[in-house]
Protein backbone atom coordinates (compact mmCIF):
# COMPACT_ATOMS: atom_id res chain seq x y z
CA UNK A 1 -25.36 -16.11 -22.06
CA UNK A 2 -23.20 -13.88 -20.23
CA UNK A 3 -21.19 -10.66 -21.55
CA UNK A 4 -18.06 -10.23 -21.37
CA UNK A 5 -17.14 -6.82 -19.10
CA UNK A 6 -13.67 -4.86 -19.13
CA UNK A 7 -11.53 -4.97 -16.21
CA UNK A 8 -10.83 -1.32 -15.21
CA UNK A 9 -7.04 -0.46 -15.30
CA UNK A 10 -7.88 1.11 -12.06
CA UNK A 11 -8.54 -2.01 -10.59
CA UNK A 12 -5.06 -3.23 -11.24
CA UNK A 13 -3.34 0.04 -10.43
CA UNK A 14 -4.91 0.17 -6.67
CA UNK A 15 -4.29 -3.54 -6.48
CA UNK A 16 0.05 -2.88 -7.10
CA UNK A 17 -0.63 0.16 -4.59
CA UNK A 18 -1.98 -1.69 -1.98
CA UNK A 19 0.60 -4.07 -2.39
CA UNK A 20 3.05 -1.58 -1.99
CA UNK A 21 1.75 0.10 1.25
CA UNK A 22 1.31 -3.35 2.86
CA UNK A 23 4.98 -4.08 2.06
CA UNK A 24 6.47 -0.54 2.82
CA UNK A 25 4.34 -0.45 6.26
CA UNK A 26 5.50 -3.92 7.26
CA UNK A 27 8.97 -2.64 6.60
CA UNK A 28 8.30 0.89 8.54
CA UNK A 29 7.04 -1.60 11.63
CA UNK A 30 10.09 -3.48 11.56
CA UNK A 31 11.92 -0.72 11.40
CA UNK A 32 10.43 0.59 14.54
CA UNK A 33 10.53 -2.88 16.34
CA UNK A 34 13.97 -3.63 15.50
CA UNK A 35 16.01 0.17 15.01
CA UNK A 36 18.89 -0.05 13.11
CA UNK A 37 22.38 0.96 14.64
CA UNK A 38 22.98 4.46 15.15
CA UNK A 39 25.21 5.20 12.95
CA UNK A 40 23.36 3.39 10.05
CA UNK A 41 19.79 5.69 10.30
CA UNK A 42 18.59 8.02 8.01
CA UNK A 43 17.86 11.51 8.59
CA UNK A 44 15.04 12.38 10.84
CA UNK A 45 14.55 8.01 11.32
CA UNK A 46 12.77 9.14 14.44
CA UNK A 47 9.66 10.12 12.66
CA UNK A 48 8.78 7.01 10.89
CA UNK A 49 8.03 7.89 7.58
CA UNK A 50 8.04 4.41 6.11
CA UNK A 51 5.22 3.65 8.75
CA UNK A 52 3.73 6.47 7.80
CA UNK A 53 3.90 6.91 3.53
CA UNK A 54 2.50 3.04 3.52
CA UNK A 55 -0.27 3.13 5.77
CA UNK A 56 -0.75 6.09 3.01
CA UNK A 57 -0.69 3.88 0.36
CA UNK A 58 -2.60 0.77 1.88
CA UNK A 59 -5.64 2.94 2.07
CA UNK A 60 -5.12 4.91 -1.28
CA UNK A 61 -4.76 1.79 -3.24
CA UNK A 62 -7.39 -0.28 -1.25
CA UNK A 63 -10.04 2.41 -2.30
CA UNK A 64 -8.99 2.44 -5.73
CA UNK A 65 -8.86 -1.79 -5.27
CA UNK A 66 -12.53 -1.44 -4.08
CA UNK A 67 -14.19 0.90 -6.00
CA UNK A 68 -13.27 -0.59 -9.47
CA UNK A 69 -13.29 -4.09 -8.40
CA UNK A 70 -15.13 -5.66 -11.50
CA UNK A 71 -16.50 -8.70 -8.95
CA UNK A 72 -18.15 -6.29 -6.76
CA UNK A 73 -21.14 -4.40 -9.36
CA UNK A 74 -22.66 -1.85 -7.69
């Protein structure tokens, strides 16, 4: 018989983070492939902030995604 064990809310949160990074840095890289116009960029575009905040967030929420992974016991 086996019990029945809480998912953390953890868990779930790192797993939308990571999402988020993996999305944000894939749009960063495109960015950087593909530069928009000129005219179009953002204040200081040239330091690639997008690249930079979800690389950030990839790792931050793939720690939190690892550590309280409920398939993983420790």
């Amino acid at each position: 018989m086996e019990s029945e064990h809480p998912v953390p809310i953890w868990f779930f949160i790192g797993m939308l983070i990571l999402i988020y990074g993996i999305v944000i840095v894939g749009a960063g890289i495109h960015a950087w492939i593909a530069p928009p116009p000129e005219a179009e960029r953002v204040a200081l575009f040239e330091l690639h902030a997008d690249v930079w905040w979800g690389a950030f967030l990839t790792l931050f929420g793939g720690f939190y995604f690892i550590r309280f992974n409920p398939l993983w016991k420790r």
